[in-house]
PDBML (XML) file of the C-alpha atoms, coordinates in Angstrom:
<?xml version="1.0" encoding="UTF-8" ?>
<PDBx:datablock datablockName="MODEL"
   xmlns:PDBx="http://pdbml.pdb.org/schema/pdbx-v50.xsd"
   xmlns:xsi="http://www.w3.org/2001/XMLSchema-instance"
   xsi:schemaLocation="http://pdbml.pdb.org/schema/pdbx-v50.xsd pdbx-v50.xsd">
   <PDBx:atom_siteCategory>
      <PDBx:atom_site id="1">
         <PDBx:B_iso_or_equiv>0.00</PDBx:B_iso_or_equiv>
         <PDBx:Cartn_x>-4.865</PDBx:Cartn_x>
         <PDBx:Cartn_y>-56.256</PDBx:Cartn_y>
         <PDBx:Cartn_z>-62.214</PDBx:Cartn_z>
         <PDBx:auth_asym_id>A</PDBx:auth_asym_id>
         <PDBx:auth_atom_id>CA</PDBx:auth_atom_id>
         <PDBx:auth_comp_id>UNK</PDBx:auth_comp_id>
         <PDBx:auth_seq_id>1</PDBx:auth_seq_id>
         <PDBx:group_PDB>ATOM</PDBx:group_PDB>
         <PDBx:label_alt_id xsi:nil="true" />
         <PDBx:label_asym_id>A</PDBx:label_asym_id>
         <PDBx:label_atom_id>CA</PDBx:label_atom_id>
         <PDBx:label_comp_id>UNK</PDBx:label_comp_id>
         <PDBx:label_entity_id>1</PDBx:label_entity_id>
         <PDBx:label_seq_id>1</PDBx:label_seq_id>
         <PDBx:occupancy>1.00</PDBx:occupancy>
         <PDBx:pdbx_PDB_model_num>1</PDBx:pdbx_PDB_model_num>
         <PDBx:type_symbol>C</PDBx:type_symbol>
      </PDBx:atom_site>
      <PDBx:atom_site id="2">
         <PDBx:B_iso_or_equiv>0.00</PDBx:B_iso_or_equiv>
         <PDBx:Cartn_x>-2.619</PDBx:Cartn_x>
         <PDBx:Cartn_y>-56.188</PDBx:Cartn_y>
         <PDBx:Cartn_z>-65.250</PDBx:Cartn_z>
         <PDBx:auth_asym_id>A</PDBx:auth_asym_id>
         <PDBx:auth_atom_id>CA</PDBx:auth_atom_id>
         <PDBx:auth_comp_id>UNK</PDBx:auth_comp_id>
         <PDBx:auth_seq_id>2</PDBx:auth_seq_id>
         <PDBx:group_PDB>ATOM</PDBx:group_PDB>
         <PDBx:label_alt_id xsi:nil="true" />
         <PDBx:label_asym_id>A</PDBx:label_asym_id>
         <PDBx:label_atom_id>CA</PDBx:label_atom_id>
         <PDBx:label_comp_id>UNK</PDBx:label_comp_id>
         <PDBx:label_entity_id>1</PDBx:label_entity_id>
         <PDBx:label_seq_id>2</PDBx:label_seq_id>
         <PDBx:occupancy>1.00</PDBx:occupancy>
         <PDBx:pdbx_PDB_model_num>1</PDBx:pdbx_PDB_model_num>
         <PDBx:type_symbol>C</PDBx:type_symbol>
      </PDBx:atom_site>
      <PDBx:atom_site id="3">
         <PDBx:B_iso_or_equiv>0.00</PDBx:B_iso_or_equiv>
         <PDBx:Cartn_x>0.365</PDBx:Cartn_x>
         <PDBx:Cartn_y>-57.958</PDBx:Cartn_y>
         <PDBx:Cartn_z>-65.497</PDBx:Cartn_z>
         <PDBx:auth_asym_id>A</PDBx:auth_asym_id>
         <PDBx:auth_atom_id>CA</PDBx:auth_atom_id>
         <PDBx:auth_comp_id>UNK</PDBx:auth_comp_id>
         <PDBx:auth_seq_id>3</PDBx:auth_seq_id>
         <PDBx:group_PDB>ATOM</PDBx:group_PDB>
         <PDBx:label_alt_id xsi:nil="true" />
         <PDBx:label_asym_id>A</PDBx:label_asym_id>
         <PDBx:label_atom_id>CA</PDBx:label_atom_id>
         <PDBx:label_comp_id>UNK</PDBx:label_comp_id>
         <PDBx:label_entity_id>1</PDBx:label_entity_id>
         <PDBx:label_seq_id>3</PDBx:label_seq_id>
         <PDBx:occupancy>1.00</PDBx:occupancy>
         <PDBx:pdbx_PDB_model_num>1</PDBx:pdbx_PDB_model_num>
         <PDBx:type_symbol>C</PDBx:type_symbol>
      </PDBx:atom_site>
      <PDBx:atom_site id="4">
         <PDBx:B_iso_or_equiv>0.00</PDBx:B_iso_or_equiv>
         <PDBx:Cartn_x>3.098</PDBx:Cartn_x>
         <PDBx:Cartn_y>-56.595</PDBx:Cartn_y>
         <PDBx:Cartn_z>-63.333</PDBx:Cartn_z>
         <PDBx:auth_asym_id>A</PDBx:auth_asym_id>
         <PDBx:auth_atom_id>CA</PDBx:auth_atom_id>
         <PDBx:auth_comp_id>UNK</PDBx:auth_comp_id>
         <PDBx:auth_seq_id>4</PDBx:auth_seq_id>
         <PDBx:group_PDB>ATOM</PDBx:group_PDB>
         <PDBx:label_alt_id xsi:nil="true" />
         <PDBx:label_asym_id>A</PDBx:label_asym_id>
         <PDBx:label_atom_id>CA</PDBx:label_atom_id>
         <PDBx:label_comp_id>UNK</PDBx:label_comp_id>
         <PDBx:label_entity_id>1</PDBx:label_entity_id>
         <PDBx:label_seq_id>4</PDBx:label_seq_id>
         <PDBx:occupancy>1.00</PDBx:occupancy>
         <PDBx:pdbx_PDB_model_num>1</PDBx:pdbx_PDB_model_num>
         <PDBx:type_symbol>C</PDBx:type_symbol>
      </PDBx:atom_site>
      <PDBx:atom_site id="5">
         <PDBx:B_iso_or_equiv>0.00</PDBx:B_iso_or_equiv>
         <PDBx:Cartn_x>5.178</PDBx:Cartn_x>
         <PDBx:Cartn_y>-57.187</PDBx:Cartn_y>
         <PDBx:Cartn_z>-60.673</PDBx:Cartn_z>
         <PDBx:auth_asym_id>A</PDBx:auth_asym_id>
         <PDBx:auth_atom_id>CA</PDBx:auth_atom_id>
         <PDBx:auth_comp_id>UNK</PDBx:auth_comp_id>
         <PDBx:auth_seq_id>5</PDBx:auth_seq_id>
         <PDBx:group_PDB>ATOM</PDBx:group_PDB>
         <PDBx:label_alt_id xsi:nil="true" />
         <PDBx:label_asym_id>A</PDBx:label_asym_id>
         <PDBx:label_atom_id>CA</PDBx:label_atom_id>
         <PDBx:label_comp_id>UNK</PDBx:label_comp_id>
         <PDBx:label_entity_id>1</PDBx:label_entity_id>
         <PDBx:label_seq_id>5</PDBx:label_seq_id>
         <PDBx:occupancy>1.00</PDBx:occupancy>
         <PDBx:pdbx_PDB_model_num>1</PDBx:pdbx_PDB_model_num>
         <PDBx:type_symbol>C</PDBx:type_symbol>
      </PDBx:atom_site>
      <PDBx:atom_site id="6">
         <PDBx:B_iso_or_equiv>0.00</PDBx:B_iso_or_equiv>
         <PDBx:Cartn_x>3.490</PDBx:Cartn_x>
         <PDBx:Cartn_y>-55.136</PDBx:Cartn_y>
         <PDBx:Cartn_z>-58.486</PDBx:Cartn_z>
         <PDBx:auth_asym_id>A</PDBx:auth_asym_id>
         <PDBx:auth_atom_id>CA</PDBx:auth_atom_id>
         <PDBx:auth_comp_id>UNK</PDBx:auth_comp_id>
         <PDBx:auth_seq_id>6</PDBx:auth_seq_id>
         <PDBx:group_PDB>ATOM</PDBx:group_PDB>
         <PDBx:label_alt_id xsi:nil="true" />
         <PDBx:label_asym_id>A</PDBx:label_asym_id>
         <PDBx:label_atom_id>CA</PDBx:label_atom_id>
         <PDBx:label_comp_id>UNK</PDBx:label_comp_id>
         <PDBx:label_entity_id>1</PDBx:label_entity_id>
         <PDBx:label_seq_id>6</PDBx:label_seq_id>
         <PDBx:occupancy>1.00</PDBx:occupancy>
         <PDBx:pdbx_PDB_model_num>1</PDBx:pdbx_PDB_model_num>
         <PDBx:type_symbol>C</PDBx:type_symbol>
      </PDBx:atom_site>
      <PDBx:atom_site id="7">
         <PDBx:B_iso_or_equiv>0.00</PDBx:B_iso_or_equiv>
         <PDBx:Cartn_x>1.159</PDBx:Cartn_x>
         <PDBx:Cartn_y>-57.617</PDBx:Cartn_y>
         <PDBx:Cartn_z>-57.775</PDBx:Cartn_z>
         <PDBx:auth_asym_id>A</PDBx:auth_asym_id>
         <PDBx:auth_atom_id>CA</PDBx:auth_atom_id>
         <PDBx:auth_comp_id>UNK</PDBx:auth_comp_id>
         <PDBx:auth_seq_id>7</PDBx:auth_seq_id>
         <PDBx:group_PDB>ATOM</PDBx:group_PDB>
         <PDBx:label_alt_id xsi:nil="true" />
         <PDBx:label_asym_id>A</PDBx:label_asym_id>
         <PDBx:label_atom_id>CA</PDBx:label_atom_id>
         <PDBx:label_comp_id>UNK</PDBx:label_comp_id>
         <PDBx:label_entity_id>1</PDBx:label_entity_id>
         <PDBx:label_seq_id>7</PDBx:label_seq_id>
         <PDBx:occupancy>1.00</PDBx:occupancy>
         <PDBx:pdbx_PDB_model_num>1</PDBx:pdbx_PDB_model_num>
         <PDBx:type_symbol>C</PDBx:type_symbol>
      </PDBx:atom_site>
      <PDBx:atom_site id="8">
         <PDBx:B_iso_or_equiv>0.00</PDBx:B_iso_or_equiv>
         <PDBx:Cartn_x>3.746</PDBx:Cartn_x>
         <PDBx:Cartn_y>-58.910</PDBx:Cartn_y>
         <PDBx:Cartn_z>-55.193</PDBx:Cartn_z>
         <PDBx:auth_asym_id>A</PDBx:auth_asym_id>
         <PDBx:auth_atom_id>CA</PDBx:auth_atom_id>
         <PDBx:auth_comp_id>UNK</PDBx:auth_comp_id>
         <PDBx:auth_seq_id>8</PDBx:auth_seq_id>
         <PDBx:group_PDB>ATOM</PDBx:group_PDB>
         <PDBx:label_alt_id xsi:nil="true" />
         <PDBx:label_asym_id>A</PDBx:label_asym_id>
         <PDBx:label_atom_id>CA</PDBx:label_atom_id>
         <PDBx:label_comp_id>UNK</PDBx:label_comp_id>
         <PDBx:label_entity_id>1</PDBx:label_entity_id>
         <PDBx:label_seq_id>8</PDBx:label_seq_id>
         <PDBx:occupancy>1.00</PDBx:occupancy>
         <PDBx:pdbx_PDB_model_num>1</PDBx:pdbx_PDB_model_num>
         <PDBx:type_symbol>C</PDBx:type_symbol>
      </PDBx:atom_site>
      <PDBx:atom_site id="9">
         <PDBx:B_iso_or_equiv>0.00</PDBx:B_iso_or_equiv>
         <PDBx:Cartn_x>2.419</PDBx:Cartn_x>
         <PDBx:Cartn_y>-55.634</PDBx:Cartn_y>
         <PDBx:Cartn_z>-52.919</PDBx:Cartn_z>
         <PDBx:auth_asym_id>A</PDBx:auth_asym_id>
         <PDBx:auth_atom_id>CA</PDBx:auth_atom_id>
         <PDBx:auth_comp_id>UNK</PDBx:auth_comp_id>
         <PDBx:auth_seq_id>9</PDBx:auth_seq_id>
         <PDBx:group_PDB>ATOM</PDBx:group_PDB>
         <PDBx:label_alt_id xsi:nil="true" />
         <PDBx:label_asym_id>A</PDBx:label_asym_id>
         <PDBx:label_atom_id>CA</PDBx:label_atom_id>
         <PDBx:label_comp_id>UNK</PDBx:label_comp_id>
         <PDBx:label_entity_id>1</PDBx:label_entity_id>
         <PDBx:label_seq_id>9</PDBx:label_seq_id>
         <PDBx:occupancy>1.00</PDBx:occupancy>
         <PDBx:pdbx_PDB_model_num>1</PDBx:pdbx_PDB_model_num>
         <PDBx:type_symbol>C</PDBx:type_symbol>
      </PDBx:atom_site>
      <PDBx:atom_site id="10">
         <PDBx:B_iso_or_equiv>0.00</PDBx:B_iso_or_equiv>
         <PDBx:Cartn_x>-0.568</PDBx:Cartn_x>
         <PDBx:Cartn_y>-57.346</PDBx:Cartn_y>
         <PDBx:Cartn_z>-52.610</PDBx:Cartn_z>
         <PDBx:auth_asym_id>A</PDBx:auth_asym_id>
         <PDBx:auth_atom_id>CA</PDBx:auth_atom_id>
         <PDBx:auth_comp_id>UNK</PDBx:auth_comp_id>
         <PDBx:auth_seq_id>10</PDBx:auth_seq_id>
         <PDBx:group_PDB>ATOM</PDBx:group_PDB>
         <PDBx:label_alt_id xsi:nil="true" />
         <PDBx:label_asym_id>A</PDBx:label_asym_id>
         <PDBx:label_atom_id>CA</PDBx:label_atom_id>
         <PDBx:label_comp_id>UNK</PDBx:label_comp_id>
         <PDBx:label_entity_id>1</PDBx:label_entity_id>
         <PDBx:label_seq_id>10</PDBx:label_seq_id>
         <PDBx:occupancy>1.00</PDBx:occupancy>
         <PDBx:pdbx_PDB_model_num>1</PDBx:pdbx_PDB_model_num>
         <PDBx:type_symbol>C</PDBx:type_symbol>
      </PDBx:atom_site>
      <PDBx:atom_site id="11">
         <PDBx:B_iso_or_equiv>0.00</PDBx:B_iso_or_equiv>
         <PDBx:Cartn_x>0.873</PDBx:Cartn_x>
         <PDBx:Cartn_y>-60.669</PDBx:Cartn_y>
         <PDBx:Cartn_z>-51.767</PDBx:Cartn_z>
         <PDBx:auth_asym_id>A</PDBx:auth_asym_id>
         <PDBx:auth_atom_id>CA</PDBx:auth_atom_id>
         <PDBx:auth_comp_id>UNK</PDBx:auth_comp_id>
         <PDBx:auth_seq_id>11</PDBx:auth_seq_id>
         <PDBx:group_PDB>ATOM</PDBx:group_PDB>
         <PDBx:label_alt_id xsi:nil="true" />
         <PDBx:label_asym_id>A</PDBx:label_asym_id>
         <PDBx:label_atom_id>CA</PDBx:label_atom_id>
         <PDBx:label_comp_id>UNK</PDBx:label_comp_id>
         <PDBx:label_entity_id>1</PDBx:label_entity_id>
         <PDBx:label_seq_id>11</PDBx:label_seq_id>
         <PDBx:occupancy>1.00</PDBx:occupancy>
         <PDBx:pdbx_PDB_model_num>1</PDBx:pdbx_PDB_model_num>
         <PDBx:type_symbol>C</PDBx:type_symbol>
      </PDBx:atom_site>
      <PDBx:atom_site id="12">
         <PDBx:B_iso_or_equiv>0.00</PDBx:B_iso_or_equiv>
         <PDBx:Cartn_x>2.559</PDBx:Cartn_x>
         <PDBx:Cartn_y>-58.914</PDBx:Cartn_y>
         <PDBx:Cartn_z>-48.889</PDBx:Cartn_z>
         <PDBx:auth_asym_id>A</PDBx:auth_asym_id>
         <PDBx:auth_atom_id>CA</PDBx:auth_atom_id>
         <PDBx:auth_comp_id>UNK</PDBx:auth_comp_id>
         <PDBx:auth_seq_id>12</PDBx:auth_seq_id>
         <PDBx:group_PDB>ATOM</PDBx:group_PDB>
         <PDBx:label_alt_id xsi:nil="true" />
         <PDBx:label_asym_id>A</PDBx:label_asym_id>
         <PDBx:label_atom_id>CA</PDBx:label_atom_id>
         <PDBx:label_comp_id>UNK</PDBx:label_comp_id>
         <PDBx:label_entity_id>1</PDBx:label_entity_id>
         <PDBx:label_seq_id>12</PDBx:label_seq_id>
         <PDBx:occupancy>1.00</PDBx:occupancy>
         <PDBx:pdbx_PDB_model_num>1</PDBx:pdbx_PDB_model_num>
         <PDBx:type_symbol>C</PDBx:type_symbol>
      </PDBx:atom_site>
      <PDBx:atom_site id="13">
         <PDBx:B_iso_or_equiv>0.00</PDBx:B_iso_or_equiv>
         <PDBx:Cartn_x>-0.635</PDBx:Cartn_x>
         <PDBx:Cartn_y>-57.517</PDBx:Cartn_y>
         <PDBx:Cartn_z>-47.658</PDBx:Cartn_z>
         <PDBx:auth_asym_id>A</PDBx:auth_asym_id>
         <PDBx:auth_atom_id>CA</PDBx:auth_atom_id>
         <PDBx:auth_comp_id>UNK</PDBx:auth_comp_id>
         <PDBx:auth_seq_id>13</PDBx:auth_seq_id>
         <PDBx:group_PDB>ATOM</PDBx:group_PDB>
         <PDBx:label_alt_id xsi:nil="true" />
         <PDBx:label_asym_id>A</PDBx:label_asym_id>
         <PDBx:label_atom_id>CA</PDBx:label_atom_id>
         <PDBx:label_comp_id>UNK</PDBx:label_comp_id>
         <PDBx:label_entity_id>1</PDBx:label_entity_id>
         <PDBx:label_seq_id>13</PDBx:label_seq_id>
         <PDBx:occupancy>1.00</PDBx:occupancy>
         <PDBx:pdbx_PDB_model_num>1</PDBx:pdbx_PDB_model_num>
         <PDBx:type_symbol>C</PDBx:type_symbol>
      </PDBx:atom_site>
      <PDBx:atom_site id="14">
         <PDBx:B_iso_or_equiv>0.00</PDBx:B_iso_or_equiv>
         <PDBx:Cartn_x>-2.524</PDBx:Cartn_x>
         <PDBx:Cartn_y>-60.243</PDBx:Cartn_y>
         <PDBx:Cartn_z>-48.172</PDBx:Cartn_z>
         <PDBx:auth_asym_id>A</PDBx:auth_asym_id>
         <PDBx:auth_atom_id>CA</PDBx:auth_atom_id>
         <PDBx:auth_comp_id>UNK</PDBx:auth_comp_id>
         <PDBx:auth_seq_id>14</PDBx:auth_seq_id>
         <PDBx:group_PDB>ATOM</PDBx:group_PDB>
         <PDBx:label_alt_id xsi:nil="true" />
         <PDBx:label_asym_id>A</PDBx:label_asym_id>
         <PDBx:label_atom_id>CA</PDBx:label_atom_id>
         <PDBx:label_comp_id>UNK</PDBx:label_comp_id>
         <PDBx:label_entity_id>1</PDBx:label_entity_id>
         <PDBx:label_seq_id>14</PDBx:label_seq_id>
         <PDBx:occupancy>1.00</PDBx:occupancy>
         <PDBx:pdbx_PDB_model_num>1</PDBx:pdbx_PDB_model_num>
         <PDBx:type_symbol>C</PDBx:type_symbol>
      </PDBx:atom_site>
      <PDBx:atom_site id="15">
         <PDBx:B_iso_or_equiv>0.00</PDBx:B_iso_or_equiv>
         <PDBx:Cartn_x>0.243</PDBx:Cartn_x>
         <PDBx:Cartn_y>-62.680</PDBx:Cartn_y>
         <PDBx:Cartn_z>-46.302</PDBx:Cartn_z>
         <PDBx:auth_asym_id>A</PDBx:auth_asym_id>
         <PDBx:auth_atom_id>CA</PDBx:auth_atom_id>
         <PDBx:auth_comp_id>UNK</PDBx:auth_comp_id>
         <PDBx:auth_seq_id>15</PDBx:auth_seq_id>
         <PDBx:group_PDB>ATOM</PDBx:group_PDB>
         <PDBx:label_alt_id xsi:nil="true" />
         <PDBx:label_asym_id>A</PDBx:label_asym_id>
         <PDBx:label_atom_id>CA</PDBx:label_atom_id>
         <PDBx:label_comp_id>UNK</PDBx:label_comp_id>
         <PDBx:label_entity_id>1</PDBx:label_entity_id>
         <PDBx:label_seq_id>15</PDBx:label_seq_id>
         <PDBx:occupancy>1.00</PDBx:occupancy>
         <PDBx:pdbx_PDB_model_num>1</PDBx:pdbx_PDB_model_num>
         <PDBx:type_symbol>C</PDBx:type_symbol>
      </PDBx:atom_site>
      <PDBx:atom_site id="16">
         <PDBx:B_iso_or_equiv>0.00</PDBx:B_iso_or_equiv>
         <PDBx:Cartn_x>0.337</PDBx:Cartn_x>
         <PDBx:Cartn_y>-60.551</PDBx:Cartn_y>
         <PDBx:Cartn_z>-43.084</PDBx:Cartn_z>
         <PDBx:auth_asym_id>A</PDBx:auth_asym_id>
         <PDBx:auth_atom_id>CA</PDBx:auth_atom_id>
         <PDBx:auth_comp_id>UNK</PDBx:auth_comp_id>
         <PDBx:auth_seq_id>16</PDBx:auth_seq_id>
         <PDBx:group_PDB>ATOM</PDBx:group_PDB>
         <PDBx:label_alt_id xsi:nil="true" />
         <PDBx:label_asym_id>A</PDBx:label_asym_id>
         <PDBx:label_atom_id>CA</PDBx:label_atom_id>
         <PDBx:label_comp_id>UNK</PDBx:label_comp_id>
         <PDBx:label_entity_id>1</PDBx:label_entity_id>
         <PDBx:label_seq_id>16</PDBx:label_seq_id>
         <PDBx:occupancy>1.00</PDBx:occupancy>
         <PDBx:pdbx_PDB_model_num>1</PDBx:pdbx_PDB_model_num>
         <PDBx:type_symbol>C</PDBx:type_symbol>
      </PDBx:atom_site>
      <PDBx:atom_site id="17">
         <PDBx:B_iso_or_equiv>0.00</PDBx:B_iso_or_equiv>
         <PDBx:Cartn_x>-3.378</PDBx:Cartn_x>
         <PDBx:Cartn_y>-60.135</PDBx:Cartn_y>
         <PDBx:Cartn_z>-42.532</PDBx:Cartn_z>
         <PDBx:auth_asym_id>A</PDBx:auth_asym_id>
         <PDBx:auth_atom_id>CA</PDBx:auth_atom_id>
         <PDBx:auth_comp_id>UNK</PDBx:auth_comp_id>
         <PDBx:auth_seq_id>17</PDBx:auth_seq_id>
         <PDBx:group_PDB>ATOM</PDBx:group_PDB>
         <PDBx:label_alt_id xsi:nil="true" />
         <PDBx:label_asym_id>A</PDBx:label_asym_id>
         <PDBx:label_atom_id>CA</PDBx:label_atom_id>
         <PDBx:label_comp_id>UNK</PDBx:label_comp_id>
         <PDBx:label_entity_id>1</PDBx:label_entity_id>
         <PDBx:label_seq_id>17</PDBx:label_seq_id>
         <PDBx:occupancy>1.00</PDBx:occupancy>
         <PDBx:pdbx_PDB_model_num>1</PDBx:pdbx_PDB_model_num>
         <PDBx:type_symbol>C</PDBx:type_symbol>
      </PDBx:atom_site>
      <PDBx:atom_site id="18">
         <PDBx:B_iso_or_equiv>0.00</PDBx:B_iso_or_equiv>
         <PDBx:Cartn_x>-3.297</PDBx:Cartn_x>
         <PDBx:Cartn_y>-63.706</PDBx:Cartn_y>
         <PDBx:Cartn_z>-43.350</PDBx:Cartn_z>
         <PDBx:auth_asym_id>A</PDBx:auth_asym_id>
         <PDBx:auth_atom_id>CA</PDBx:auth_atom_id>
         <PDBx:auth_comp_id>UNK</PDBx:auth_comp_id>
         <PDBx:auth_seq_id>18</PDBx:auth_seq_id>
         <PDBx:group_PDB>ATOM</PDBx:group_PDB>
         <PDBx:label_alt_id xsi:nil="true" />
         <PDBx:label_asym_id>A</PDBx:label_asym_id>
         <PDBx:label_atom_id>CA</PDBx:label_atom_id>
         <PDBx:label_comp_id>UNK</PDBx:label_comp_id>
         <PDBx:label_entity_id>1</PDBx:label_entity_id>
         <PDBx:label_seq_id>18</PDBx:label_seq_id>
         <PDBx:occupancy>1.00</PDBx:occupancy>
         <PDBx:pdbx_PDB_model_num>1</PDBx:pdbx_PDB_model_num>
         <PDBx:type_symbol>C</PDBx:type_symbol>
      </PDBx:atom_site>
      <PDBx:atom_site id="19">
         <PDBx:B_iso_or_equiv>0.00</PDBx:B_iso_or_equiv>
         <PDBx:Cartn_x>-1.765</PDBx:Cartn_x>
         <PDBx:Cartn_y>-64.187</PDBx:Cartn_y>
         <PDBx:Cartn_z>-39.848</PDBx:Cartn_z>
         <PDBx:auth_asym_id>A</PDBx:auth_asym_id>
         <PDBx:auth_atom_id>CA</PDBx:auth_atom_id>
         <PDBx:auth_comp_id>UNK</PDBx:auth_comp_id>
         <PDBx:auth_seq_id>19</PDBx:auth_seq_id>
         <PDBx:group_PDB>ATOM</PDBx:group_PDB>
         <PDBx:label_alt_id xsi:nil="true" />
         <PDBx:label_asym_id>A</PDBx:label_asym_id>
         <PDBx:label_atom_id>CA</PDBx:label_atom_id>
         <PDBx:label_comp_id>UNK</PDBx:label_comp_id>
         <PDBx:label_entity_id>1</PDBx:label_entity_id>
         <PDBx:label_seq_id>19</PDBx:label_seq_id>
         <PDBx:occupancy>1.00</PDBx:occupancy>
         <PDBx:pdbx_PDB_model_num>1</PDBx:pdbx_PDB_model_num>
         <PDBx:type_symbol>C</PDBx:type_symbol>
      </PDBx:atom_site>
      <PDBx:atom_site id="20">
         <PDBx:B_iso_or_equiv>0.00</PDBx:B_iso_or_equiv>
         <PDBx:Cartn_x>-4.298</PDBx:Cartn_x>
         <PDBx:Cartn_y>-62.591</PDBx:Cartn_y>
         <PDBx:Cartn_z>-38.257</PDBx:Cartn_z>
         <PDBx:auth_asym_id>A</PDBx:auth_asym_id>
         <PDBx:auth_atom_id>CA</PDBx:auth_atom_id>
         <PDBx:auth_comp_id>UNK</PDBx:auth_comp_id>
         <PDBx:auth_seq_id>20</PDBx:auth_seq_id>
         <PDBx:group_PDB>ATOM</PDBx:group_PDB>
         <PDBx:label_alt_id xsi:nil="true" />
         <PDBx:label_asym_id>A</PDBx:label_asym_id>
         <PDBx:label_atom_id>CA</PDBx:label_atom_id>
         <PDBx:label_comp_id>UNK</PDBx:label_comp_id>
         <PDBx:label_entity_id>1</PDBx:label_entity_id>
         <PDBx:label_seq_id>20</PDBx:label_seq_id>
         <PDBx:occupancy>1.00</PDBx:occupancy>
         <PDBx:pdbx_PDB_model_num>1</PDBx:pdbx_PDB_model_num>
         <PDBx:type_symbol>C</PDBx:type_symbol>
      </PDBx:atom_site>
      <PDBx:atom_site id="21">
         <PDBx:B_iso_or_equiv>0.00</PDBx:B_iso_or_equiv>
         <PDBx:Cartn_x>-7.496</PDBx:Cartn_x>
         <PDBx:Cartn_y>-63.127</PDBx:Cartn_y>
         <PDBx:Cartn_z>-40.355</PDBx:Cartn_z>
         <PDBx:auth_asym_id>A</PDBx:auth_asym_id>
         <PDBx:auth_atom_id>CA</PDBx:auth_atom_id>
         <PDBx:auth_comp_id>UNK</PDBx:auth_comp_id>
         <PDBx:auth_seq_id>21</PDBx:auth_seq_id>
         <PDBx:group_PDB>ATOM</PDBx:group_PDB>
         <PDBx:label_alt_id xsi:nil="true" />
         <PDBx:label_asym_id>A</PDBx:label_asym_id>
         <PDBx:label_atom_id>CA</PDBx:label_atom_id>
         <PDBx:label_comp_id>UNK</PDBx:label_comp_id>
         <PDBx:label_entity_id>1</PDBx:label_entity_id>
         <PDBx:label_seq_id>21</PDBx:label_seq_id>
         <PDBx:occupancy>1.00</PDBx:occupancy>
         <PDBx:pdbx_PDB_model_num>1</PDBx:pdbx_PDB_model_num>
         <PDBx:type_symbol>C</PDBx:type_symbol>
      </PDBx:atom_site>
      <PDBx:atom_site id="22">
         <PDBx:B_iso_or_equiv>0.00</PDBx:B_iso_or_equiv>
         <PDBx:Cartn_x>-6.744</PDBx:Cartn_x>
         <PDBx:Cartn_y>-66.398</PDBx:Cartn_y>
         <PDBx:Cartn_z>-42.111</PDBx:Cartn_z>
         <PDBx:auth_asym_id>A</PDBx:auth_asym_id>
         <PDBx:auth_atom_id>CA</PDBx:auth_atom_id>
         <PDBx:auth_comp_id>UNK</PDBx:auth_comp_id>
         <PDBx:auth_seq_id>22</PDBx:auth_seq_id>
         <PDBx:group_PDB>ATOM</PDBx:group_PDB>
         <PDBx:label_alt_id xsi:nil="true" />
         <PDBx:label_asym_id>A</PDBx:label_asym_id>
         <PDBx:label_atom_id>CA</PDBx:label_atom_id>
         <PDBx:label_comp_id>UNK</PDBx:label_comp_id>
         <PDBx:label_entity_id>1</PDBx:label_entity_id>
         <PDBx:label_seq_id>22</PDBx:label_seq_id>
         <PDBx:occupancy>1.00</PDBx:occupancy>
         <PDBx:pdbx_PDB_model_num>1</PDBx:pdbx_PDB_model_num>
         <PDBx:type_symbol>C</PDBx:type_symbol>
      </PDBx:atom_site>
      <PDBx:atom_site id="23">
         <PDBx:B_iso_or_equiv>0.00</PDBx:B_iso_or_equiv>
         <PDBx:Cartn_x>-10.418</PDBx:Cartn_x>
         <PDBx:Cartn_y>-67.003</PDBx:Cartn_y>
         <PDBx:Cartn_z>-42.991</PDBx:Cartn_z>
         <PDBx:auth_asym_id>A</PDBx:auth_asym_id>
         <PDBx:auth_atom_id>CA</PDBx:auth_atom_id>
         <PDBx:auth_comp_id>UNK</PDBx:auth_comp_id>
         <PDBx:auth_seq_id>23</PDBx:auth_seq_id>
         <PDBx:group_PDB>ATOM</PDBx:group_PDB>
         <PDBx:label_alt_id xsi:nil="true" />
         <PDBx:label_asym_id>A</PDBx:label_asym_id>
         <PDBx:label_atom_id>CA</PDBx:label_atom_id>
         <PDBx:label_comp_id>UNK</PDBx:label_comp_id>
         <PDBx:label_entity_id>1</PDBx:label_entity_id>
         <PDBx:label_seq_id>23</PDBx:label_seq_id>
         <PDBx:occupancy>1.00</PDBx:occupancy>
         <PDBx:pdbx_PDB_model_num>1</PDBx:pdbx_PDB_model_num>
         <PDBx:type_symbol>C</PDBx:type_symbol>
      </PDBx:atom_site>
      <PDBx:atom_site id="24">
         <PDBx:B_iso_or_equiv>0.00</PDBx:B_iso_or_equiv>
         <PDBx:Cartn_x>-10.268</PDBx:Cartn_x>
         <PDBx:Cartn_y>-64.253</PDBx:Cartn_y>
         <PDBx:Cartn_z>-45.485</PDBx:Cartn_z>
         <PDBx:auth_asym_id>A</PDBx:auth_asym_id>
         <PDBx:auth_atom_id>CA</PDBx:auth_atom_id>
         <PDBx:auth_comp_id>UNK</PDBx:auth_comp_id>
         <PDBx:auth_seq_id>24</PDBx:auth_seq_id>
         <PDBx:group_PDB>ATOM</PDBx:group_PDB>
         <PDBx:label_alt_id xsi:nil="true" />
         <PDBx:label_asym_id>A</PDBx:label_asym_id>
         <PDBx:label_atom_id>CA</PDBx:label_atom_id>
         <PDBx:label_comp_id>UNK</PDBx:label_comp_id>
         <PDBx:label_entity_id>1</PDBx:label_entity_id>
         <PDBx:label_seq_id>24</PDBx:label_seq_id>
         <PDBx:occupancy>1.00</PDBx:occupancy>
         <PDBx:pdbx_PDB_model_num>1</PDBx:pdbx_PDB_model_num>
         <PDBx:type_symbol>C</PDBx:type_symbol>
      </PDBx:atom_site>
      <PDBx:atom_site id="25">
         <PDBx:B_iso_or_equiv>0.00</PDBx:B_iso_or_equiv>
         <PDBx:Cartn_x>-9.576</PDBx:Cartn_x>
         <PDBx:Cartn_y>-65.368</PDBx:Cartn_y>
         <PDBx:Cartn_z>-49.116</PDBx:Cartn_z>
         <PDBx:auth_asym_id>A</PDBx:auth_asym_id>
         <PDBx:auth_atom_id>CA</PDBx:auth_atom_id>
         <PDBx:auth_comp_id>UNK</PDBx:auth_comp_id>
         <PDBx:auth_seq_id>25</PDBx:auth_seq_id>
         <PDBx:group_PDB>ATOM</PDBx:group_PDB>
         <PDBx:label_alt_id xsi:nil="true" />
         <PDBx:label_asym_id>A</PDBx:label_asym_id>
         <PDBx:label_atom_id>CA</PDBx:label_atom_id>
         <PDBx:label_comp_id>UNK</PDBx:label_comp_id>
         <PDBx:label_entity_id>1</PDBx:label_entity_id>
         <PDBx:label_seq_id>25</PDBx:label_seq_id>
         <PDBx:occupancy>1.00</PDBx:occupancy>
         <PDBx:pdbx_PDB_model_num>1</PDBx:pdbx_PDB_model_num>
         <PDBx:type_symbol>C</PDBx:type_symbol>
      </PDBx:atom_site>
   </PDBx:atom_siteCategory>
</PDBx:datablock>
């Protein structure tokens, strides 16, 4: 990705399979 603040989209995906799946990195 570029620089943008739509990064945090991913952060939100990435934090709620982290619930669920936290051995993914």
């Amino acid at each position: 990705t570029g620089e943008t603040d739509g990064v945090r989209l991913m952060a939100k995906a990435a934090r709620i399979l982290q619930e669920y799946y936290p051995g993914i990195h």
